[in-house]
PDB file of N, CA and C in Angstrom:
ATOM      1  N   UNK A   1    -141.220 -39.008  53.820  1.00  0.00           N
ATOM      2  CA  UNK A   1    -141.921 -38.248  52.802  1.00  0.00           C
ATOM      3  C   UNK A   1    -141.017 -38.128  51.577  1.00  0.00           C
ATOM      4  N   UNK A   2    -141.542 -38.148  50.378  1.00  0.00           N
ATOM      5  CA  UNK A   2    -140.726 -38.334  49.358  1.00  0.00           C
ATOM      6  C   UNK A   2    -140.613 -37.075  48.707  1.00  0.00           C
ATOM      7  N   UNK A   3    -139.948 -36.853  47.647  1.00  0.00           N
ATOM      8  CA  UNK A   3    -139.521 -35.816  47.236  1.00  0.00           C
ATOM      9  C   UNK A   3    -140.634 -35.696  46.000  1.00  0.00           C
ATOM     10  N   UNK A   4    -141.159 -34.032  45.519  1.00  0.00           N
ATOM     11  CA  UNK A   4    -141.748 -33.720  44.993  1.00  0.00           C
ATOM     12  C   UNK A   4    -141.823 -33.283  43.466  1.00  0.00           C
ATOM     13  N   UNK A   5    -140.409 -32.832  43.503  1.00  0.00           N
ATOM     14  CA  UNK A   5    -140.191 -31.924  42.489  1.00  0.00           C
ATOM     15  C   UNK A   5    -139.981 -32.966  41.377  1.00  0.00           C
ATOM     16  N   UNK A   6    -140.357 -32.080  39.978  1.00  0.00           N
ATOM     17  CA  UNK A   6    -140.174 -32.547  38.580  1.00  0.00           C
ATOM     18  C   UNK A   6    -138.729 -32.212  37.772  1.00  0.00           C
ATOM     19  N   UNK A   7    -138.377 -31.031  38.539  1.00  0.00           N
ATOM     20  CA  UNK A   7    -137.454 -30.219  37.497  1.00  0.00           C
ATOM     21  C   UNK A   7    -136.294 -30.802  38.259  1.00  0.00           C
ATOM     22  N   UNK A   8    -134.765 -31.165  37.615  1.00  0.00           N
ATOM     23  CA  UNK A   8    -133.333 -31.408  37.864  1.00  0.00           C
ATOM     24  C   UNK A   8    -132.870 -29.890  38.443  1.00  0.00           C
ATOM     25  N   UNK A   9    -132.575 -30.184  39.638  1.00  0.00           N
ATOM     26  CA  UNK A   9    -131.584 -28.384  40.371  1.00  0.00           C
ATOM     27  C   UNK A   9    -130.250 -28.222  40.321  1.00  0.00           C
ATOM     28  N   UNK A  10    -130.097 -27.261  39.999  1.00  0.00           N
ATOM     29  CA  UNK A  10    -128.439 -27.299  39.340  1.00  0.00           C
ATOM     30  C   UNK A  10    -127.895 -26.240  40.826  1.00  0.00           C
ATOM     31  N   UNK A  11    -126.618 -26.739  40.963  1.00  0.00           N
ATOM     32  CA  UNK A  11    -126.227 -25.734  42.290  1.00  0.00           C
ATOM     33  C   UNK A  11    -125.737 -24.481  41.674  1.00  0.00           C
ATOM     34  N   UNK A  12    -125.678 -23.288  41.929  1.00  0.00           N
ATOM     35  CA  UNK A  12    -124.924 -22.140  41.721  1.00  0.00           C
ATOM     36  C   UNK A  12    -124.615 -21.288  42.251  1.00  0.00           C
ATOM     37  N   UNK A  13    -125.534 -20.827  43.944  1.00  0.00           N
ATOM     38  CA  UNK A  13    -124.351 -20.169  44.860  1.00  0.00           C
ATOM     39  C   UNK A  13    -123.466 -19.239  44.570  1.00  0.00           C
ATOM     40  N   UNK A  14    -124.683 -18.219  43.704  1.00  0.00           N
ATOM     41  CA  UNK A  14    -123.862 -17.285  43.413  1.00  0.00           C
ATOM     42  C   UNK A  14    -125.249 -15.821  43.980  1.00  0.00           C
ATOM     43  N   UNK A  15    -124.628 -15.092  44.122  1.00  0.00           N
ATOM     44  CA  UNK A  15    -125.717 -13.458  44.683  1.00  0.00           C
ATOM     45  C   UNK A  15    -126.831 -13.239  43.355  1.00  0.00           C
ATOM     46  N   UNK A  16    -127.724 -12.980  44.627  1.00  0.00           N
ATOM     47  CA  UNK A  16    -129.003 -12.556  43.431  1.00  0.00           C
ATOM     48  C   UNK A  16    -130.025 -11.946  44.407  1.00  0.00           C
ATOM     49  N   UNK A  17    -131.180 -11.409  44.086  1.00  0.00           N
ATOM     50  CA  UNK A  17    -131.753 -10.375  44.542  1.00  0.00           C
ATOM     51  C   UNK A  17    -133.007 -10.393  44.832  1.00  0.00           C
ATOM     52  N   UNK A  18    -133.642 -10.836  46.099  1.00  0.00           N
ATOM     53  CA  UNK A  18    -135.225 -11.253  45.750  1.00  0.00           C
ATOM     54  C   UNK A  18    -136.075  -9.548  46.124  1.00  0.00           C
ATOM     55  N   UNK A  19    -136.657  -9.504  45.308  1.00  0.00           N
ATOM     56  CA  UNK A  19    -137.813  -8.134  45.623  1.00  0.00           C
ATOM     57  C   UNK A  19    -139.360  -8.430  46.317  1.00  0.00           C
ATOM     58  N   UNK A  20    -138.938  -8.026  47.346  1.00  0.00           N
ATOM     59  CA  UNK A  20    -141.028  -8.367  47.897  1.00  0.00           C
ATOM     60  C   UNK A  20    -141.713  -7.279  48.159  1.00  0.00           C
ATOM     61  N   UNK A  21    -142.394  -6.859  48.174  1.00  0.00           N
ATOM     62  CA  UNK A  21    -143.803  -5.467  48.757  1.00  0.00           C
ATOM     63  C   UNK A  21    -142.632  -4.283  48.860  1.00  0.00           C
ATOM     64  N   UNK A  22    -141.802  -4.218  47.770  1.00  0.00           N
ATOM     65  CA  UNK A  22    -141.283  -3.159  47.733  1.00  0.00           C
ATOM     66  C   UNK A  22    -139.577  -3.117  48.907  1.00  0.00           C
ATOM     67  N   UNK A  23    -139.618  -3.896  49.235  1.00  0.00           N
ATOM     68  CA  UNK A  23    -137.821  -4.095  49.684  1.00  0.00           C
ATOM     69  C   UNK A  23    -136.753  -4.897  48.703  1.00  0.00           C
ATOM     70  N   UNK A  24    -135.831  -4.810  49.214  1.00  0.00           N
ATOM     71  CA  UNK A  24    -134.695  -5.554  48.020  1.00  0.00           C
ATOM     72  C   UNK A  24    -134.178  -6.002  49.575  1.00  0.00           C
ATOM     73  N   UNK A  25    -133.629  -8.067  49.143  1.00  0.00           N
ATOM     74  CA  UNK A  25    -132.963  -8.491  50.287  1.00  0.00           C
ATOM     75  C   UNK A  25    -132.306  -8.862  49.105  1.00  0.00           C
ATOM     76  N   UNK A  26    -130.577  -9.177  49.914  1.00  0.00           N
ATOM     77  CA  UNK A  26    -129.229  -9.372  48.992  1.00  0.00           C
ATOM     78  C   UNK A  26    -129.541 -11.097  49.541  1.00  0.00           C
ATOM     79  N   UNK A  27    -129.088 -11.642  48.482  1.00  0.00           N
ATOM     80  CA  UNK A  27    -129.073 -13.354  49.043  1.00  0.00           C
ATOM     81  C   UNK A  27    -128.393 -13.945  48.178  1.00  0.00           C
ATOM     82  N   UNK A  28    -128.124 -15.128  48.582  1.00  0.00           N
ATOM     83  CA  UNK A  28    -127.139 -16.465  47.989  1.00  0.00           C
ATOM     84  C   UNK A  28    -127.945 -17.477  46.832  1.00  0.00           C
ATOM     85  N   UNK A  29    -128.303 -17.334  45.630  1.00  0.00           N
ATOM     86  CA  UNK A  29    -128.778 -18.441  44.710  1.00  0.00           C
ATOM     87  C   UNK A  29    -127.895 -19.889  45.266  1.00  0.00           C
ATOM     88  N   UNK A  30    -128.679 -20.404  46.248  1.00  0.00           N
ATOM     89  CA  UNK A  30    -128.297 -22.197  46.252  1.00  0.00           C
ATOM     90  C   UNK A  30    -128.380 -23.076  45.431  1.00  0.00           C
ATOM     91  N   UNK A  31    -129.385 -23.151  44.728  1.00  0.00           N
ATOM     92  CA  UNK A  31    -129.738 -23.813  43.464  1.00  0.00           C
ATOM     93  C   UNK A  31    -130.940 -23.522  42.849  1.00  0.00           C
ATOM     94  N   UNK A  32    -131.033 -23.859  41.378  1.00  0.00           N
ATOM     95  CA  UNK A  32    -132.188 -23.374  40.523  1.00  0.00           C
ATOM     96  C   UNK A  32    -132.942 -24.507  39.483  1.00  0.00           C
ATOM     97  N   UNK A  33    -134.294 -24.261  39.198  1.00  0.00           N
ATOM     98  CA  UNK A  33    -133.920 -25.337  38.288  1.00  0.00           C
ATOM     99  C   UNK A  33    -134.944 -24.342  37.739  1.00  0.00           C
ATOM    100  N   UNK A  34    -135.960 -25.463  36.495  1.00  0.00           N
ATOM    101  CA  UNK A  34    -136.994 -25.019  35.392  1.00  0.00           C
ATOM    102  C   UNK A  34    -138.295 -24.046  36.487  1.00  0.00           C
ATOM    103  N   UNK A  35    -138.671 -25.223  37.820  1.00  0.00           N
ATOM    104  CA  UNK A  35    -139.696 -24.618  38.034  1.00  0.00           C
ATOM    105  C   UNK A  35    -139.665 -23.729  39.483  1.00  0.00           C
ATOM    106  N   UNK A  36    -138.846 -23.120  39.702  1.00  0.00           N
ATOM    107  CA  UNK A  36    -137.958 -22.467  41.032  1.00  0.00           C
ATOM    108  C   UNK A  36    -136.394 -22.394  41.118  1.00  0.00           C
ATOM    109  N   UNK A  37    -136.659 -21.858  42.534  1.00  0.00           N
ATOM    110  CA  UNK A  37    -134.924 -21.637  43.449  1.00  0.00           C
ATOM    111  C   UNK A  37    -135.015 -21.757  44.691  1.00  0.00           C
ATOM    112  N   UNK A  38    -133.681 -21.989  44.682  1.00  0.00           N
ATOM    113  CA  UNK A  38    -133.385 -22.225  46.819  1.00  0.00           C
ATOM    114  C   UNK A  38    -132.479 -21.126  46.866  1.00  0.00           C
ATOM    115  N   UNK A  39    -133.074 -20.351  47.568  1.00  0.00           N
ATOM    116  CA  UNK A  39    -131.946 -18.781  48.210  1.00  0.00           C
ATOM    117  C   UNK A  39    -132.330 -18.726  49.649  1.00  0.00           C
ATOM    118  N   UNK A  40    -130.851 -17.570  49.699  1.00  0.00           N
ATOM    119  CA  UNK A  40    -130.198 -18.573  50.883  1.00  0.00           C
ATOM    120  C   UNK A  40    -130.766 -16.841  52.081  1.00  0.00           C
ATOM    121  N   UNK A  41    -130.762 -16.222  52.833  1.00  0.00           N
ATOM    122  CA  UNK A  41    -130.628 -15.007  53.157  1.00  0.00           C
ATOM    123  C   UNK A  41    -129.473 -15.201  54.013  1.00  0.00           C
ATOM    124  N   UNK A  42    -128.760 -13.816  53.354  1.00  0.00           N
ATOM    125  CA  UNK A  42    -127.789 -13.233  55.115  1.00  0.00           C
ATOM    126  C   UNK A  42    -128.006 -12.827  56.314  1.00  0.00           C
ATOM    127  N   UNK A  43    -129.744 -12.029  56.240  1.00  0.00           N
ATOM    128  CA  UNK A  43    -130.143 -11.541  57.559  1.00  0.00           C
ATOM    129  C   UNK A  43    -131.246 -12.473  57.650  1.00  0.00           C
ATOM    130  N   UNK A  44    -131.565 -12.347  59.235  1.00  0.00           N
ATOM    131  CA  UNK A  44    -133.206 -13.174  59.629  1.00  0.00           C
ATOM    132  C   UNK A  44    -134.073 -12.546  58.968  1.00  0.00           C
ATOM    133  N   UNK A  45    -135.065 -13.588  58.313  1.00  0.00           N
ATOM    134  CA  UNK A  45    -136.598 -13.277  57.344  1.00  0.00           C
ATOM    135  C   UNK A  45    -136.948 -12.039  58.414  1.00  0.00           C
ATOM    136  N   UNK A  46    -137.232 -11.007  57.455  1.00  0.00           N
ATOM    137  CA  UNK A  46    -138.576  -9.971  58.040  1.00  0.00           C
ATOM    138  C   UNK A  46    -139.958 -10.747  58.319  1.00  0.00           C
ATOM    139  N   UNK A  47    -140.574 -10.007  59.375  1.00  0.00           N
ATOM    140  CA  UNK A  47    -141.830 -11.056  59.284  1.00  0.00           C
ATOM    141  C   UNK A  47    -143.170 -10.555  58.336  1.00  0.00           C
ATOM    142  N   UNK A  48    -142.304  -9.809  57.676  1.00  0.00           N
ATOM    143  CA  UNK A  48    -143.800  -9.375  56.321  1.00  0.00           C
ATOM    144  C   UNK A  48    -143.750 -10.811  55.229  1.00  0.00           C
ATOM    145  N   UNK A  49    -142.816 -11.457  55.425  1.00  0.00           N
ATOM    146  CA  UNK A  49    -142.405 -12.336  54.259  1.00  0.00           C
ATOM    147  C   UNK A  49    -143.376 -14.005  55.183  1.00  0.00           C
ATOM    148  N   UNK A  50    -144.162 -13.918  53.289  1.00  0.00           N
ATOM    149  CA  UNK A  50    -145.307 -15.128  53.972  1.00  0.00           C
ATOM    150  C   UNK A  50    -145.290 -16.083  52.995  1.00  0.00           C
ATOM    151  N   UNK A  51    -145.782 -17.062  53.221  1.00  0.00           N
ATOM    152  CA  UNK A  51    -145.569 -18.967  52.432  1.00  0.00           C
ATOM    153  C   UNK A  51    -146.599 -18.031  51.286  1.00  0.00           C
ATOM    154  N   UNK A  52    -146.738 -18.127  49.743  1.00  0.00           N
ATOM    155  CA  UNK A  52    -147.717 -17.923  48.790  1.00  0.00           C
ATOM    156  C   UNK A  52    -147.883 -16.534  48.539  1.00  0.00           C
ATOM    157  N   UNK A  53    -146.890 -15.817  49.275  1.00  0.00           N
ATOM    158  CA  UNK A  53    -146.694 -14.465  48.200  1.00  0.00           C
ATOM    159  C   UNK A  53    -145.505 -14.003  47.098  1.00  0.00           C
ATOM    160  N   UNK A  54    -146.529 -13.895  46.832  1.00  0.00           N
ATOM    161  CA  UNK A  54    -145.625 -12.701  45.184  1.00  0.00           C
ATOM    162  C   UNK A  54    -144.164 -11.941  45.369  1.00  0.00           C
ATOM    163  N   UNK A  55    -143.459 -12.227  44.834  1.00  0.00           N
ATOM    164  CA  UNK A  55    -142.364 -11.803  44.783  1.00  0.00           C
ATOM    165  C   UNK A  55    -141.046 -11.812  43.556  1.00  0.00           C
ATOM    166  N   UNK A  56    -140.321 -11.359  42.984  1.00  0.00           N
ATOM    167  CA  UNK A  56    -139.556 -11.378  42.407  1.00  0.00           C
ATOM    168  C   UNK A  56    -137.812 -11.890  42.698  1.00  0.00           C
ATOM    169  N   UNK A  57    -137.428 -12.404  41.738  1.00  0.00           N
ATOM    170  CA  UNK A  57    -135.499 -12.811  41.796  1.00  0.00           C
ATOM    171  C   UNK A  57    -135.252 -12.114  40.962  1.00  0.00           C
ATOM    172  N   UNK A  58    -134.137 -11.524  41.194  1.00  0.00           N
ATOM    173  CA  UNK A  58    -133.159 -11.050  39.979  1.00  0.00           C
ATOM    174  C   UNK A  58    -131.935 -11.984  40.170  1.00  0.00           C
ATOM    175  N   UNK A  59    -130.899 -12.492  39.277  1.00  0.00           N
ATOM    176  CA  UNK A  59    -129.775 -13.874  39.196  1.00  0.00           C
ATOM    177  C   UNK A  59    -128.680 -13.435  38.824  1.00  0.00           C
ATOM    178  N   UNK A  60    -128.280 -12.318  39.665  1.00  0.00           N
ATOM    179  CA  UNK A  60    -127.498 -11.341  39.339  1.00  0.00           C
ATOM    180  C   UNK A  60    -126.847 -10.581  40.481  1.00  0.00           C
ATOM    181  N   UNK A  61    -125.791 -10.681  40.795  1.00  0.00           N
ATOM    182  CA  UNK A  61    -125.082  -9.640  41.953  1.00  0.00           C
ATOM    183  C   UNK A  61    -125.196  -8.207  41.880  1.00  0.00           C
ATOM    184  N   UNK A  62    -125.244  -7.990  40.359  1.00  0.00           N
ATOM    185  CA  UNK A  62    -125.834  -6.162  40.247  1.00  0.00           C
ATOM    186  C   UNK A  62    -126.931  -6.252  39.580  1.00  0.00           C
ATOM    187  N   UNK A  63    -128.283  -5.228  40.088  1.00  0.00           N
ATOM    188  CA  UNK A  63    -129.546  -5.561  39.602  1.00  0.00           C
ATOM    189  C   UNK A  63    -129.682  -4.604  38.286  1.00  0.00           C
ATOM    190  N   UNK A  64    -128.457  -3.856  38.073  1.00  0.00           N
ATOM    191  CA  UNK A  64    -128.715  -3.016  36.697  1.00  0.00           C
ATOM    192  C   UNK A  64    -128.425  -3.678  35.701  1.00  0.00           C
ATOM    193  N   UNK A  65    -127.312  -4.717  35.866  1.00  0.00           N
ATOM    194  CA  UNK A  65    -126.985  -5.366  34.807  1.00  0.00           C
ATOM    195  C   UNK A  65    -127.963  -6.739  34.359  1.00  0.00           C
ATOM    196  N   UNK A  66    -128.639  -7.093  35.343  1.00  0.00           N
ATOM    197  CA  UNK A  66    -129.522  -8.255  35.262  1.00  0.00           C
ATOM    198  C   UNK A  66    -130.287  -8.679  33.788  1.00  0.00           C
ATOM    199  N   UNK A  67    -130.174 -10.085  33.504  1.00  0.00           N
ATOM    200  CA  UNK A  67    -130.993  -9.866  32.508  1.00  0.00           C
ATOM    201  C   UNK A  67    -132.483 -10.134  32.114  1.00  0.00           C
ATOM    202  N   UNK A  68    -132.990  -9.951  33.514  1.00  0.00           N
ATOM    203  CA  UNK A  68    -134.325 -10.060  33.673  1.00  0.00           C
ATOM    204  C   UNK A  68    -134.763 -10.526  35.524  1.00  0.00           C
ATOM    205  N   UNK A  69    -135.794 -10.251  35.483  1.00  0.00           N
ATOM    206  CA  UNK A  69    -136.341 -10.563  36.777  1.00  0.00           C
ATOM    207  C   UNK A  69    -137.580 -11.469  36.410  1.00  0.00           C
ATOM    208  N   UNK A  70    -137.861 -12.276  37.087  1.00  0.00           N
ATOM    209  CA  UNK A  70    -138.382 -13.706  37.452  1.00  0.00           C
ATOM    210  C   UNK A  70    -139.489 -13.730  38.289  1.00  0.00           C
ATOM    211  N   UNK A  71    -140.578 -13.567  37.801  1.00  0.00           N
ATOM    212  CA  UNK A  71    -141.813 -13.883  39.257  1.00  0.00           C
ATOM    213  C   UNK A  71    -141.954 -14.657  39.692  1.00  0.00           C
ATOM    214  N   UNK A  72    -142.372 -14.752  41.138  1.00  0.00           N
ATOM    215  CA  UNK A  72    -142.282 -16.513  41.676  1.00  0.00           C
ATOM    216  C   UNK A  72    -143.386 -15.821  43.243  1.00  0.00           C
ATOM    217  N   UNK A  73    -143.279 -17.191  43.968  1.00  0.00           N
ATOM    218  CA  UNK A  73    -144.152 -17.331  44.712  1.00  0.00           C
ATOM    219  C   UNK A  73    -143.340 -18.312  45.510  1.00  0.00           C
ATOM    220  N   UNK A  74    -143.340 -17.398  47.479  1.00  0.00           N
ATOM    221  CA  UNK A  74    -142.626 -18.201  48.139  1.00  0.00           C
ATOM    222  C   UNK A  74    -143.360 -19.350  48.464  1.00  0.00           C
ATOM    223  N   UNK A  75    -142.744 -20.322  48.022  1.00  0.00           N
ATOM    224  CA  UNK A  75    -143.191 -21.669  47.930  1.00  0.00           C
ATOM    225  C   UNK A  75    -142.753 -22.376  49.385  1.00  0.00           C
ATOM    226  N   UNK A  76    -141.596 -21.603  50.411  1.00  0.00           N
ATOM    227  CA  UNK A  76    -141.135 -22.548  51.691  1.00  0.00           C
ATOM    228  C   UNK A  76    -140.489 -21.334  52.295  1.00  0.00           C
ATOM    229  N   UNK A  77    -140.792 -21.062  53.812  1.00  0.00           N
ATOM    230  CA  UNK A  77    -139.666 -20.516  54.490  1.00  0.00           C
ATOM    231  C   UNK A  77    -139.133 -20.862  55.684  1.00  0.00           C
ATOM    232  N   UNK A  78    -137.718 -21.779  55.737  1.00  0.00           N
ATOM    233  CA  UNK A  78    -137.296 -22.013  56.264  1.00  0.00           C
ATOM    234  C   UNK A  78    -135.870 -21.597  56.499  1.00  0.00           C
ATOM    235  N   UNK A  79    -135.771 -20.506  57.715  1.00  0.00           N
ATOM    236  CA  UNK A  79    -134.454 -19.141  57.605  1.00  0.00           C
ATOM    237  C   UNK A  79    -133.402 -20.712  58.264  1.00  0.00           C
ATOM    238  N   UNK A  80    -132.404 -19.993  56.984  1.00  0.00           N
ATOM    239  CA  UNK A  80    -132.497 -18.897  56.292  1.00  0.00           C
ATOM    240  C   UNK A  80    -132.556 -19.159  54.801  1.00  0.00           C
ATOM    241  N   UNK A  81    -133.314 -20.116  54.263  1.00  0.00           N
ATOM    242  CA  UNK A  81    -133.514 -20.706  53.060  1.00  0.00           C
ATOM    243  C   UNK A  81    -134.663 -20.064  52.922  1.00  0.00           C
ATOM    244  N   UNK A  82    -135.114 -19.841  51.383  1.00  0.00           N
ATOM    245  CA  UNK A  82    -136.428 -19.592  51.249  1.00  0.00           C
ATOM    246  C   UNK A  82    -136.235 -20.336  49.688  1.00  0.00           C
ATOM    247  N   UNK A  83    -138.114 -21.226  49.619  1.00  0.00           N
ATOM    248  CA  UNK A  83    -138.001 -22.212  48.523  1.00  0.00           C
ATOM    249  C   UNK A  83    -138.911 -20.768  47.529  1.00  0.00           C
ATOM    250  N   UNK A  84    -138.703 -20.816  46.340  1.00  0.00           N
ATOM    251  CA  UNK A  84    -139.540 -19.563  45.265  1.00  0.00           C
ATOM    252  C   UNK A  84    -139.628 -20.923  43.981  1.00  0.00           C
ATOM    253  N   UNK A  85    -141.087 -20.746  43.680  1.00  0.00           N
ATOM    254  CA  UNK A  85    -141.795 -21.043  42.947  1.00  0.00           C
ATOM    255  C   UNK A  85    -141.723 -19.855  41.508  1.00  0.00           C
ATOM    256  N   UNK A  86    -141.440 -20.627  40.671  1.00  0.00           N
ATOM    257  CA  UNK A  86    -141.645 -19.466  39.667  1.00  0.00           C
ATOM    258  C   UNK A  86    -143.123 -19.320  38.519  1.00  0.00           C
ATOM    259  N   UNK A  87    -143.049 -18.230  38.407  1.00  0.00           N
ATOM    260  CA  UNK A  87    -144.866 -18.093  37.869  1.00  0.00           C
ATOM    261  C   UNK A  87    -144.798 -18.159  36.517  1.00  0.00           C
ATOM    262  N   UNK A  88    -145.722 -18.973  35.924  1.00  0.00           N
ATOM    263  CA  UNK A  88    -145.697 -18.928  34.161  1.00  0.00           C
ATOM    264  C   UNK A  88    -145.167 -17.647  33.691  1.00  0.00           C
ATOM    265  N   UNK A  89    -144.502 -18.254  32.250  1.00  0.00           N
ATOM    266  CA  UNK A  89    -144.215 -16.898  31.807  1.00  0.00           C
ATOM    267  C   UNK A  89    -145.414 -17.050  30.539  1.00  0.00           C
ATOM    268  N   UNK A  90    -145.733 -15.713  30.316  1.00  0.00           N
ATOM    269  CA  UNK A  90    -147.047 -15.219  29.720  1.00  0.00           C
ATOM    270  C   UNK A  90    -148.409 -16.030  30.206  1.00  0.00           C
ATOM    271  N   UNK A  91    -148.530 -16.157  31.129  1.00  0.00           N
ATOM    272  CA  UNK A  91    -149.587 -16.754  31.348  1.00  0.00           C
ATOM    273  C   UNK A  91    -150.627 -15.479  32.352  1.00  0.00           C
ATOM    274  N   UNK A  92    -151.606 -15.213  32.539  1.00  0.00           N
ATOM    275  CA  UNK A  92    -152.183 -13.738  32.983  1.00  0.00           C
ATOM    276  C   UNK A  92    -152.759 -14.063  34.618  1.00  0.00           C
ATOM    277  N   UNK A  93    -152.761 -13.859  35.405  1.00  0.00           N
ATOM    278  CA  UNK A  93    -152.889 -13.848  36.700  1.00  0.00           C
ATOM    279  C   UNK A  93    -153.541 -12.614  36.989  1.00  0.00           C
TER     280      UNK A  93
END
Protein backbone atom coordinates (compact mmCIF):
# COMPACT_ATOMS: atom_id res chain seq x y z
CA UNK A 1 0.00 0.00 0.00
CA UNK A 2 1.43 3.24 -0.88
CA UNK A 3 1.76 6.22 0.94
CA UNK A 4 -0.89 8.92 1.03
CA UNK A 5 0.07 12.01 2.23
CA UNK A 6 0.66 15.40 0.28
CA UNK A 7 2.37 17.45 2.90
CA UNK A 8 6.59 16.95 3.61
CA UNK A 9 6.83 15.87 7.77
CA UNK A 10 9.40 17.43 9.52
CA UNK A 11 10.58 15.43 12.78
CA UNK A 12 10.46 17.38 16.12
CA UNK A 13 9.96 15.24 19.16
CA UNK A 14 9.44 17.69 21.26
CA UNK A 15 6.16 17.81 24.25
CA UNK A 16 2.90 19.08 23.29
CA UNK A 17 -0.56 18.68 24.48
CA UNK A 18 -3.52 17.00 22.84
CA UNK A 19 -7.08 18.10 24.44
CA UNK A 20 -10.15 15.70 23.84
CA UNK A 21 -13.88 15.79 25.54
CA UNK A 22 -12.35 17.77 28.09
CA UNK A 23 -8.98 15.84 29.35
CA UNK A 24 -5.40 17.05 28.71
CA UNK A 25 -2.88 13.98 27.72
CA UNK A 26 1.00 15.10 27.94
CA UNK A 27 2.66 13.58 24.64
CA UNK A 28 5.72 13.53 22.37
CA UNK A 29 5.24 15.73 18.86
CA UNK A 30 6.99 12.94 16.43
CA UNK A 31 6.52 14.82 13.48
CA UNK A 32 4.35 17.55 11.83
CA UNK A 33 3.70 18.77 8.68
CA UNK A 34 1.00 21.36 6.70
CA UNK A 35 -1.87 18.89 6.97
CA UNK A 36 -1.35 17.02 10.56
CA UNK A 37 0.91 15.30 13.32
CA UNK A 38 2.26 12.06 14.66
CA UNK A 39 2.15 12.15 18.64
CA UNK A 40 3.45 9.87 20.47
CA UNK A 41 1.50 9.06 24.16
CA UNK A 42 3.27 8.09 27.47
CA UNK A 43 0.25 6.30 28.89
CA UNK A 44 -2.13 3.57 27.09
CA UNK A 45 -5.01 5.42 24.86
CA UNK A 46 -8.16 5.87 27.15
CA UNK A 47 -10.84 4.10 25.44
CA UNK A 48 -13.04 7.34 25.01
CA UNK A 49 -10.45 8.24 22.28
CA UNK A 50 -12.03 7.27 18.70
CA UNK A 51 -10.68 7.26 14.78
CA UNK A 52 -12.74 10.87 13.50
CA UNK A 53 -13.06 12.77 16.61
CA UNK A 54 -12.49 16.29 17.40
CA UNK A 55 -9.80 17.22 19.27
CA UNK A 56 -7.17 19.76 19.84
CA UNK A 57 -2.84 20.07 19.97
CA UNK A 58 -1.20 22.56 21.69
CA UNK A 59 3.06 22.46 20.32
CA UNK A 60 4.18 23.42 23.39
CA UNK A 61 5.53 21.80 26.72
CA UNK A 62 3.66 24.62 28.75
CA UNK A 63 0.07 25.19 27.59
CA UNK A 64 0.11 28.88 29.00
CA UNK A 65 2.76 29.87 26.98
CA UNK A 66 1.49 28.21 23.73
CA UNK A 67 0.99 30.06 20.79
CA UNK A 68 -2.10 28.69 19.76
CA UNK A 69 -4.04 25.49 19.70
CA UNK A 70 -4.77 23.56 16.50
CA UNK A 71 -8.02 21.60 15.69
CA UNK A 72 -7.66 18.35 14.18
CA UNK A 73 -9.33 15.11 13.88
CA UNK A 74 -7.89 11.72 14.99
CA UNK A 75 -7.07 10.58 11.76
CA UNK A 76 -5.17 6.91 13.19
CA UNK A 77 -4.83 5.17 16.50
CA UNK A 78 -2.23 3.13 16.80
CA UNK A 79 -0.83 3.15 20.82
CA UNK A 80 0.99 4.58 21.29
CA UNK A 81 1.03 6.84 18.18
CA UNK A 82 -1.92 8.73 17.34
CA UNK A 83 -2.14 10.18 13.51
CA UNK A 84 -4.28 14.08 13.97
CA UNK A 85 -5.59 15.52 10.99
CA UNK A 86 -5.77 19.16 11.18
CA UNK A 87 -9.11 21.12 10.44
CA UNK A 88 -9.23 24.18 8.06
CA UNK A 89 -8.44 27.22 9.48
CA UNK A 90 -11.50 29.58 9.04
CA UNK A 91 -13.40 27.34 7.36
CA UNK A 92 -17.08 26.77 9.52
CA UNK A 93 -18.01 23.24 10.52
Amino acid sequence: MGEKRTSHRVGCFTKCFLYHDGATYGCILENLSFSGALIKMGRPLPDRLRQGDRCSLVLCGDPVISPGEYNSTIARLNFPRIGLHFQEKGGGA
